[in-house]
Protein backbone atom coordinates (compact mmCIF):
# COMPACT_ATOMS: atom_id res chain seq x y z
CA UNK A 1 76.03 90.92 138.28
CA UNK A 2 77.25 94.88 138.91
CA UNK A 3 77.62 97.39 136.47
CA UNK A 4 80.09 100.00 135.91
CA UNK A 5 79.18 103.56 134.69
CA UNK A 6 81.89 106.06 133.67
CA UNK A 7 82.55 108.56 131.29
CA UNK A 8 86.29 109.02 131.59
CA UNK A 9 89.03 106.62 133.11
CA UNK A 10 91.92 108.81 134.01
CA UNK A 11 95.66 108.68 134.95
CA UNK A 12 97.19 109.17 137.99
CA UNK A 13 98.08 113.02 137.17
CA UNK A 14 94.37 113.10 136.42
CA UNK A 15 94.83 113.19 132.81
CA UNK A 16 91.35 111.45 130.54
CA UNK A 17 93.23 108.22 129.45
CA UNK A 18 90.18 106.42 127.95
CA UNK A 19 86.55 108.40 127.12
CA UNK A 20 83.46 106.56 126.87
CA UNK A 21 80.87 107.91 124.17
CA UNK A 22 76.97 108.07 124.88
CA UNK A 23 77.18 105.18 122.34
CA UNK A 24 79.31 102.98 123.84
CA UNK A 25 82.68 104.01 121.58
CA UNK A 26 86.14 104.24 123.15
CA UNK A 27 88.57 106.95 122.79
CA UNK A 28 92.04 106.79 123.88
CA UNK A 29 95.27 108.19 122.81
CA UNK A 30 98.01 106.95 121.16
CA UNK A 31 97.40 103.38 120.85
CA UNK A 32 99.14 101.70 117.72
CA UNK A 33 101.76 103.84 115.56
CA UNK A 34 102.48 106.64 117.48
CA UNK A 35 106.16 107.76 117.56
CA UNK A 36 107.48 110.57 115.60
CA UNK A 37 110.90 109.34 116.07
CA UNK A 38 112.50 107.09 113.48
CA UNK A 39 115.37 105.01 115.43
CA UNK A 40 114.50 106.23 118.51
CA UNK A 41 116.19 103.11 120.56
CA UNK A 42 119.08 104.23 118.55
CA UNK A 43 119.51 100.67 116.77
CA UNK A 44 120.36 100.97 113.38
CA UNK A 45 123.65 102.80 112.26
CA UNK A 46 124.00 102.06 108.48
CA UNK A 47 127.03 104.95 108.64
CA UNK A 48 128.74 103.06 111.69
CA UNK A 49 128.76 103.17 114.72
CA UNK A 50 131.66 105.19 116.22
CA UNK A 51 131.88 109.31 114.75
CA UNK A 52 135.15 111.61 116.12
CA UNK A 53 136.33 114.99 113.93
CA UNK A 54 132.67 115.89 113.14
CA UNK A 55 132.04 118.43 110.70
CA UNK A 56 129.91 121.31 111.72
CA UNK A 57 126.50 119.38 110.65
CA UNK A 58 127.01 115.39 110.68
CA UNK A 59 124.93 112.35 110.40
CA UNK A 60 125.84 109.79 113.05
CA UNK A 61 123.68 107.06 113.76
CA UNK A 62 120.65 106.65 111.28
CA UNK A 63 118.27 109.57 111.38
CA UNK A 64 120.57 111.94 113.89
CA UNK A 65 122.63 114.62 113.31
CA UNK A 66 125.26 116.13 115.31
CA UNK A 67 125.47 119.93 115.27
CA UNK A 68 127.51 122.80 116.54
CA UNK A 69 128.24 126.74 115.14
CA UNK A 70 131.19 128.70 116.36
CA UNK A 71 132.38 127.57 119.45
CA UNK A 72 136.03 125.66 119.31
CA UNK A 73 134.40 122.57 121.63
CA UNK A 74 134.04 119.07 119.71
CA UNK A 75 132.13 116.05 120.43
CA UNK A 76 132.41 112.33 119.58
CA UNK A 77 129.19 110.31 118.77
CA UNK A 78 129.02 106.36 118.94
CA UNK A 79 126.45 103.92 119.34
CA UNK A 80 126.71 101.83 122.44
CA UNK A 81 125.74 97.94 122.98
CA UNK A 82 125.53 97.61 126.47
CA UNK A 83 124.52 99.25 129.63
CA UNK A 84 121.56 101.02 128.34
CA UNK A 85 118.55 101.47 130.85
CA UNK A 86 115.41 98.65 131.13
CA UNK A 87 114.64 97.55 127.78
CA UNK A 88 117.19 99.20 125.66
CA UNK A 89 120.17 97.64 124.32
CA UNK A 90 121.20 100.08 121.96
CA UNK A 91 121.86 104.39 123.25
CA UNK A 92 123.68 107.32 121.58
CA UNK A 93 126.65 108.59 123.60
CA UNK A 94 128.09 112.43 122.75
CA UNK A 95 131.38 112.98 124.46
CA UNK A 96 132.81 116.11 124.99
CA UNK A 97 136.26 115.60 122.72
CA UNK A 98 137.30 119.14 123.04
CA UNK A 99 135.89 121.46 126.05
CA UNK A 100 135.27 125.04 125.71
CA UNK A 101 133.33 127.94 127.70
CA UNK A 102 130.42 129.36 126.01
CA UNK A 103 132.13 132.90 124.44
CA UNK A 104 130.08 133.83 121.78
CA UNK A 105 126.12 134.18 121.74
CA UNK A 106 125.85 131.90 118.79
CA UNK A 107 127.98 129.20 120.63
CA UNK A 108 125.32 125.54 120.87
CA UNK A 109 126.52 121.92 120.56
CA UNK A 110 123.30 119.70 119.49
CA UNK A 111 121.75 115.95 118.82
CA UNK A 112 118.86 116.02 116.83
CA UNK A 113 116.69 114.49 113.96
CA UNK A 114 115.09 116.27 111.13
CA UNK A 115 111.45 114.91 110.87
CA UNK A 116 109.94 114.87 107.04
CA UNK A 117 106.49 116.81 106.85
CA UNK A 118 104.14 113.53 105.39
CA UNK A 119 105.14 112.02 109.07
CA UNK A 120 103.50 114.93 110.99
CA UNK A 121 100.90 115.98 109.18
CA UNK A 122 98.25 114.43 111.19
CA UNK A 123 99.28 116.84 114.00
CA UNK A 124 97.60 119.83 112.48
CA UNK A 125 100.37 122.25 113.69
CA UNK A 126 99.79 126.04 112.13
CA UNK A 127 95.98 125.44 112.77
CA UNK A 128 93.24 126.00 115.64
CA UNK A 129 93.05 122.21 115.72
CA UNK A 130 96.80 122.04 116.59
CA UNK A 131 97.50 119.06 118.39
CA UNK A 132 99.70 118.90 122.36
CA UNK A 133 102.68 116.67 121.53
CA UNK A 134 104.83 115.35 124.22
CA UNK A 135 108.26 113.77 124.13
CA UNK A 136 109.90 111.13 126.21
CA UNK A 137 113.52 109.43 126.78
CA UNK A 138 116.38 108.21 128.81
CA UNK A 139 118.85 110.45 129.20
CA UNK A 140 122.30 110.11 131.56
CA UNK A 141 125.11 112.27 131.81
CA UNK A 142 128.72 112.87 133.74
CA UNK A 143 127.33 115.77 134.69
CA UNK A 144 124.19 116.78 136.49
CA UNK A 145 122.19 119.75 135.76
CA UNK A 146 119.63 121.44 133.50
CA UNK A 147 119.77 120.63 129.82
CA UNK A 148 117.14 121.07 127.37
CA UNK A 149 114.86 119.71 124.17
CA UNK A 150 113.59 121.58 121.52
CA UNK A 151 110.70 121.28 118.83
CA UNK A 152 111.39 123.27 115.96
CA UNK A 153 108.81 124.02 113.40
CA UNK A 154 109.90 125.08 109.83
CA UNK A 155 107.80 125.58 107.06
CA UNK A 156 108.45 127.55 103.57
CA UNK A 157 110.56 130.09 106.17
CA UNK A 158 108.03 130.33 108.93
CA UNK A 159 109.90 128.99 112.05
CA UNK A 160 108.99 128.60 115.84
CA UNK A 161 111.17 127.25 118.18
CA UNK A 162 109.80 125.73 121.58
CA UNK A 163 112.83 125.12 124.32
CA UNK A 164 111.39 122.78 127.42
CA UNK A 165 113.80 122.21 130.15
CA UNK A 166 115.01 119.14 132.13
CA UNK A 167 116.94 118.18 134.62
CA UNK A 168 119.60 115.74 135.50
CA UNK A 169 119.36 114.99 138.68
CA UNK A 170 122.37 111.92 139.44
CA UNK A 171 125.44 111.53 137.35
CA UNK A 172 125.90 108.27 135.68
CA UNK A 173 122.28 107.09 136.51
CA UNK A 174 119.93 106.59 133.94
CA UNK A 175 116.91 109.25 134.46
CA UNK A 176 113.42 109.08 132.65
CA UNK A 177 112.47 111.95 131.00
CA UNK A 178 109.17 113.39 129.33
CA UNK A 179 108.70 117.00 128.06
CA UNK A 180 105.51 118.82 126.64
CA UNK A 181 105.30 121.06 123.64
CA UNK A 182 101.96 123.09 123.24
CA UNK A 183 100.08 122.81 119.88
CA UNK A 184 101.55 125.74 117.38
CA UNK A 185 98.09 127.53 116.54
CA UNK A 186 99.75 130.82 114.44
CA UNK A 187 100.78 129.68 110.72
CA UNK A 188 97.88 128.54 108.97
CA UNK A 189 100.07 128.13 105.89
CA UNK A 190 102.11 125.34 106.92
CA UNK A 191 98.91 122.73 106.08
CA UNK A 192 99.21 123.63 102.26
CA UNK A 193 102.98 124.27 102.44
CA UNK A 194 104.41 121.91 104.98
CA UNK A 195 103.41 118.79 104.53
CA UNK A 196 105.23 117.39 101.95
CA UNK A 197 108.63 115.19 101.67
CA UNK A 198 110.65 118.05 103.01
CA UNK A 199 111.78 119.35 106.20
CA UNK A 200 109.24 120.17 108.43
CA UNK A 201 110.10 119.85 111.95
CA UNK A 202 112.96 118.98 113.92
CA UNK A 203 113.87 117.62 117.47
CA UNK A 204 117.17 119.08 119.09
CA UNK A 205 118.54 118.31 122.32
CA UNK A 206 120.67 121.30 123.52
CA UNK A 207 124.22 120.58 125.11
CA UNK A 208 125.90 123.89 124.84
CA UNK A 209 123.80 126.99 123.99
CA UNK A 210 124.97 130.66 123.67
CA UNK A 211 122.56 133.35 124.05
CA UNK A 212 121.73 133.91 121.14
CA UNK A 213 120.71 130.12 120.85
CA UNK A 214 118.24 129.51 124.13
CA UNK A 215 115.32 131.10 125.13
CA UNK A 216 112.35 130.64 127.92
CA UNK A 217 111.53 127.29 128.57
CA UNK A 218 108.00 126.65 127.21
CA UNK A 219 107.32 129.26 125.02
CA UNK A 220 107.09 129.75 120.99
CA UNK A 221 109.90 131.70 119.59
CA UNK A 222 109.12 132.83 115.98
CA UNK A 223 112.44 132.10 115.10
CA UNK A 224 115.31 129.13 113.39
CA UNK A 225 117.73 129.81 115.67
CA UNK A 226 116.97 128.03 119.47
CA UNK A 227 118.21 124.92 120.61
CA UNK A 228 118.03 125.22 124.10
CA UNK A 229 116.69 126.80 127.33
CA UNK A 230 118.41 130.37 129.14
CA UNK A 231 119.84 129.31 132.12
CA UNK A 232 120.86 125.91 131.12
CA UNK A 233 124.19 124.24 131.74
CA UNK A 234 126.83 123.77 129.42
CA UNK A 235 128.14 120.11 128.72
CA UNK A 236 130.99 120.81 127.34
CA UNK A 237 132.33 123.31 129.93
CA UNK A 238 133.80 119.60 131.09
CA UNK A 239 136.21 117.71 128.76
CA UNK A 240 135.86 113.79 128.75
CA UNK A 241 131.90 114.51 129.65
CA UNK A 242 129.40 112.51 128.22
CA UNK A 243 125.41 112.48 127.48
CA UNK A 244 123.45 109.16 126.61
CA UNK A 245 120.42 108.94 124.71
CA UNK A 246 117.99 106.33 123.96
CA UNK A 247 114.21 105.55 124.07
CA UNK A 248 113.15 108.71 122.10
CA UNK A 249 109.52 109.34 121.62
CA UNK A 250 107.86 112.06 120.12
CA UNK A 251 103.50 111.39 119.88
CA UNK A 252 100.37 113.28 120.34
CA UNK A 253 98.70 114.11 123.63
CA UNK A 254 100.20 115.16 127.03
CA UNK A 255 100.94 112.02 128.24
CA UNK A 256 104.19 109.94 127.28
CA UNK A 257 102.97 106.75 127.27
CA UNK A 258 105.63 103.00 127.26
CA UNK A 259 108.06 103.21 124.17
CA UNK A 260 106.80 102.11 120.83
CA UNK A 261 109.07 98.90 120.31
CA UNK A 262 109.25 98.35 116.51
CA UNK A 263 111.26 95.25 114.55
CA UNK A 264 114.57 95.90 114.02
CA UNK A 265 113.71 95.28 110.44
CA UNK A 266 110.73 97.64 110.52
CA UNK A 267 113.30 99.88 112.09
CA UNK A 268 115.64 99.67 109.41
CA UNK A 269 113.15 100.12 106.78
CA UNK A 270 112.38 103.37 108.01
CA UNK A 271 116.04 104.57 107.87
CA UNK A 272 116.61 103.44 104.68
CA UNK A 273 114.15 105.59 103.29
CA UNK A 274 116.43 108.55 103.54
CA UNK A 275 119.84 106.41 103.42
CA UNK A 276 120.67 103.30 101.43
CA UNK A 277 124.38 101.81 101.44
CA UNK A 278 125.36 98.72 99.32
CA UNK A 279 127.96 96.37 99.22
CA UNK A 280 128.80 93.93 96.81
CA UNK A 281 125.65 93.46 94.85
CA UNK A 282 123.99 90.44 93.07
CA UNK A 283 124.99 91.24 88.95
CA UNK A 284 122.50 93.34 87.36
CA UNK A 285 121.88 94.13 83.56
CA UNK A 286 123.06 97.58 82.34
CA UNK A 287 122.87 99.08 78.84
CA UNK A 288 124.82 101.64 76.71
CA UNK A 289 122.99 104.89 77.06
CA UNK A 290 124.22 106.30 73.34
CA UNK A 291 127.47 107.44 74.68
CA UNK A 292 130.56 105.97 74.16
CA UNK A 293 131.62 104.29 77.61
CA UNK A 294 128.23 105.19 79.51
CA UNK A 295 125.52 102.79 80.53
CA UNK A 296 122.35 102.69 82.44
CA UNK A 297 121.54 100.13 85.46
CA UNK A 298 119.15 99.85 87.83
CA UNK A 299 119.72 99.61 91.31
CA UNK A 300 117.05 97.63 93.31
CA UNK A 301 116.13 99.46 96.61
CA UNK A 302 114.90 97.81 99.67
CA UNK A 303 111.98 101.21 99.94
CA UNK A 304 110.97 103.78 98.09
CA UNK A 305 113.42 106.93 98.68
CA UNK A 306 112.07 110.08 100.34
CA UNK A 307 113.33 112.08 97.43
CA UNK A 308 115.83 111.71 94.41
CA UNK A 309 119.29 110.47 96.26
CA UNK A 310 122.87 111.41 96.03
CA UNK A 311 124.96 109.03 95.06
CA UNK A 312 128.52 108.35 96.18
CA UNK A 313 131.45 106.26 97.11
CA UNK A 314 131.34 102.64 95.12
CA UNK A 315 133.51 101.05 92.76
CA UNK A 316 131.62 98.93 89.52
CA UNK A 317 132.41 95.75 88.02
CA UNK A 318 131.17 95.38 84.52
CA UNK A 319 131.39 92.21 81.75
CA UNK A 320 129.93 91.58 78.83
CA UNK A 321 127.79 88.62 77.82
CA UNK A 322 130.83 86.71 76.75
CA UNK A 323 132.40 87.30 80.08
CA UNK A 324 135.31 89.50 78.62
CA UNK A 325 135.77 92.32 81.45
CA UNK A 326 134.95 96.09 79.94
CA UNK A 327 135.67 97.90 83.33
CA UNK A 328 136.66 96.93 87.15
CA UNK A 329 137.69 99.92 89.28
CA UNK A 330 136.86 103.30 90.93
CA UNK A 331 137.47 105.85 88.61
CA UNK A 332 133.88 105.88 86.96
CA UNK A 333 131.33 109.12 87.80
CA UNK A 334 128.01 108.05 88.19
CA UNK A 335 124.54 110.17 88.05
CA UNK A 336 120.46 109.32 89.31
CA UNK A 337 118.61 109.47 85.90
CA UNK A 338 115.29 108.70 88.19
CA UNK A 339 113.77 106.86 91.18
CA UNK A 340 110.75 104.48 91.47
CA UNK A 341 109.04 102.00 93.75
CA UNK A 342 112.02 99.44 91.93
CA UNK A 343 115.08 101.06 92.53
CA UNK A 344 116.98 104.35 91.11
CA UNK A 345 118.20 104.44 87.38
CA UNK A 346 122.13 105.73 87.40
CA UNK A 347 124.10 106.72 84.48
CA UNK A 348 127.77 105.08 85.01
CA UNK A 349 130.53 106.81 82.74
CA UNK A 350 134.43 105.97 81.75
CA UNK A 351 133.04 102.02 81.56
CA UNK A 352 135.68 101.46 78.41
CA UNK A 353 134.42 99.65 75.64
CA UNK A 354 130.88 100.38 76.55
CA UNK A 355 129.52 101.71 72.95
CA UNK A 356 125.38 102.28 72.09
CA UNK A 357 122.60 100.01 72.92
CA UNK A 358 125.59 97.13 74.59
CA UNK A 359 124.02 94.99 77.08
CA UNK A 360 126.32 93.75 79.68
CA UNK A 361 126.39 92.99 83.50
CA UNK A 362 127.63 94.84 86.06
CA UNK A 363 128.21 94.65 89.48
CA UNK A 364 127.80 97.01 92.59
CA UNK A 365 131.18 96.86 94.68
CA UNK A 366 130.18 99.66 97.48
CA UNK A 367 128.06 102.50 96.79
CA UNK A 368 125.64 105.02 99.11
CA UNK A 369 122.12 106.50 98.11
CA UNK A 370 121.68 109.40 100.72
CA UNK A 371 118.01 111.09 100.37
CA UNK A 372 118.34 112.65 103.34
CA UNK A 373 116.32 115.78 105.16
């Protein structure tokens, strides 16, 4: 029988991958829940799946925005179902819908996702014991070239900006790529301030940047406004281009390890913390609120909402006991009273024939909760 002594089992770039304590303990990184990135494998789209005349700052599939500032160049978002690379069925596509030359400094085109402060807490940015985070994906593009990923850090108007570049290398082949951000050591207020259920960092992959919008690849800026790298190419320089995305991981450590695979339910559970849509709803009981022709009902929600929603859209269905219809339509407004671990209480007005303390039914035809970052 042999025995095997070791202190550290490393990687191949000669990274410590596993530690071995005087005691006999194991450490290793990252093993369990790890990613950052909510929808990562770009599965769930709750919105739909297929986004052309976006606004200047749009939610496309669940958990990532679209962005651009000045510049007259437009892109299309969808999600596509086939083709993505090894294990992926799902990726984001951007195409370049309207093409235009970088003329003004504050010219950038952008994918990214806003990332609530109670999910990165644990990474002790703003501290000495900041932690290395790293950041991996599939990318593919019509056009080769340099592109870039940022990690913005935002807290109670503090902001640093780190740009890392990458490289395309083939058009139309799917390319592996993983990026590190050093630990943020220089704003020990963000652990009292930042970590809450607001804004704290976000992830933004540069497609067009001005130069007013990039900045040295792998350094801090103290400031809101990067999104990409100097130097880097412009996307949308080429109409009909596109960029693919998929397989987005964001963890601790330098070293991107395999893709965390969650449930598609898990997956959606996640999402629907910020973003909630209903369709025709089971009947629920409502009550008149002391108003003539308003009521209080409780929606069920499948999670508990990151913060008190917006809600929009819908049409309501409401009966009485009896069965004898008091309102069917769209022309109702509609208000969160409060949230909870149940669902969110909504006052519904212009339900005629509603009068105090009523109890009838009602039904949800289409409505949208939207809590998000």
């Amino acid at each position: 029988m042999s025995t095997l002594k070791v202190n550290n089992i490393q990687n191949a770039s000669g990274t410590d991958a596993i530690s071995i304590g005087s005691d006999g303990s194991l450490s290793y990184p990252n093993i369990g829940r790890r990613n950052l990135v909510i929808n990562g494998a770009m599965q769930v789209a709750q919105r739909g799946t297929s986004f052309s005349s976006i606004s200047s700052t749009q939610l496309t599939l669940d958990r990532w925005y679209s962005q651009y500032t000045t510049t007259s160049a437009r892109m299309s978002v969808t999600q596509e179902s086939a083709g993505g690379p090894p294990g992926f069925n799902n990726f984001l596509r951007a195409e370049v819908a309207t093409s235009a030359a970088i003329t003004d400094p504050n010219d950038l085109q952008c994918i990214k996702q806003v990332i609530e402060g109670y999910n990165i807490s644990y990474t002790n940015q703003g501290t000495a014991d900041a932690e290395t985070l790293t950041c991996s994906f599939w990318t593919r593009s019509s056009v080769a070239g340099t592109y870039a990923v940022a990690l913005y850090l935002n807290s109670s108007g503090t902001t640093y900006t780190y740009p890392v570049e990458y490289t395309i290398n083939a058009t139309n082949t799917w390319e592996y790529k993983t990026v590190t951000f050093a630990p943020q050591t220089t704003s020990a207020s963000w652990v009292s301030s930042g970590y809450t259920n607001g804004e704290y960092a976000q992830l933004r992959f540069g497609l067009m940047a001005g130069s007013n919008r990039a900045s040295t690849s792998g350094s801090w800026q103290s400031t809101t406004n990067i999104f990409g790298a100097s130097g880097q190419d412009n996307l949308f320089a080429t109409s009909g281009a596109t960029w693919d995305l998929t397989g987005v991981q964001l963890e601790v450590g330098s070293v991107a390890t395999p893709f965390e695979h969650r449930s598609y339910g898990e997956e959606l559970a996640l999402c629907q913390r910020y973003y909630q849509e209903f369709g025709r709803t089971g009947y629920m009981s409502c009550r008149g609120n002391g108003t003539t022709a308003v009521a209080d009902a409780l929606i069920p929600t499948s999670t508990v909402l990151r913060a008190t929603p917006t809600i929009t859209g819908g049409s309501w269905y409401a009966t009485k006991g009896s069965g004898t219809t008091l309102y069917a339509g769209s022309g109702e407004t509609y208000s969160v009273q409060s949230t909870s671990s149940q669902g969110v209480v909504v006052d519904i007005s212009n339900i005629a024939n509603m009068t105090d303390n009523m109890v009838a039914v009602i039904q949800v035809l289409s409505v949208t909760l939207d809590a998000e970052l």
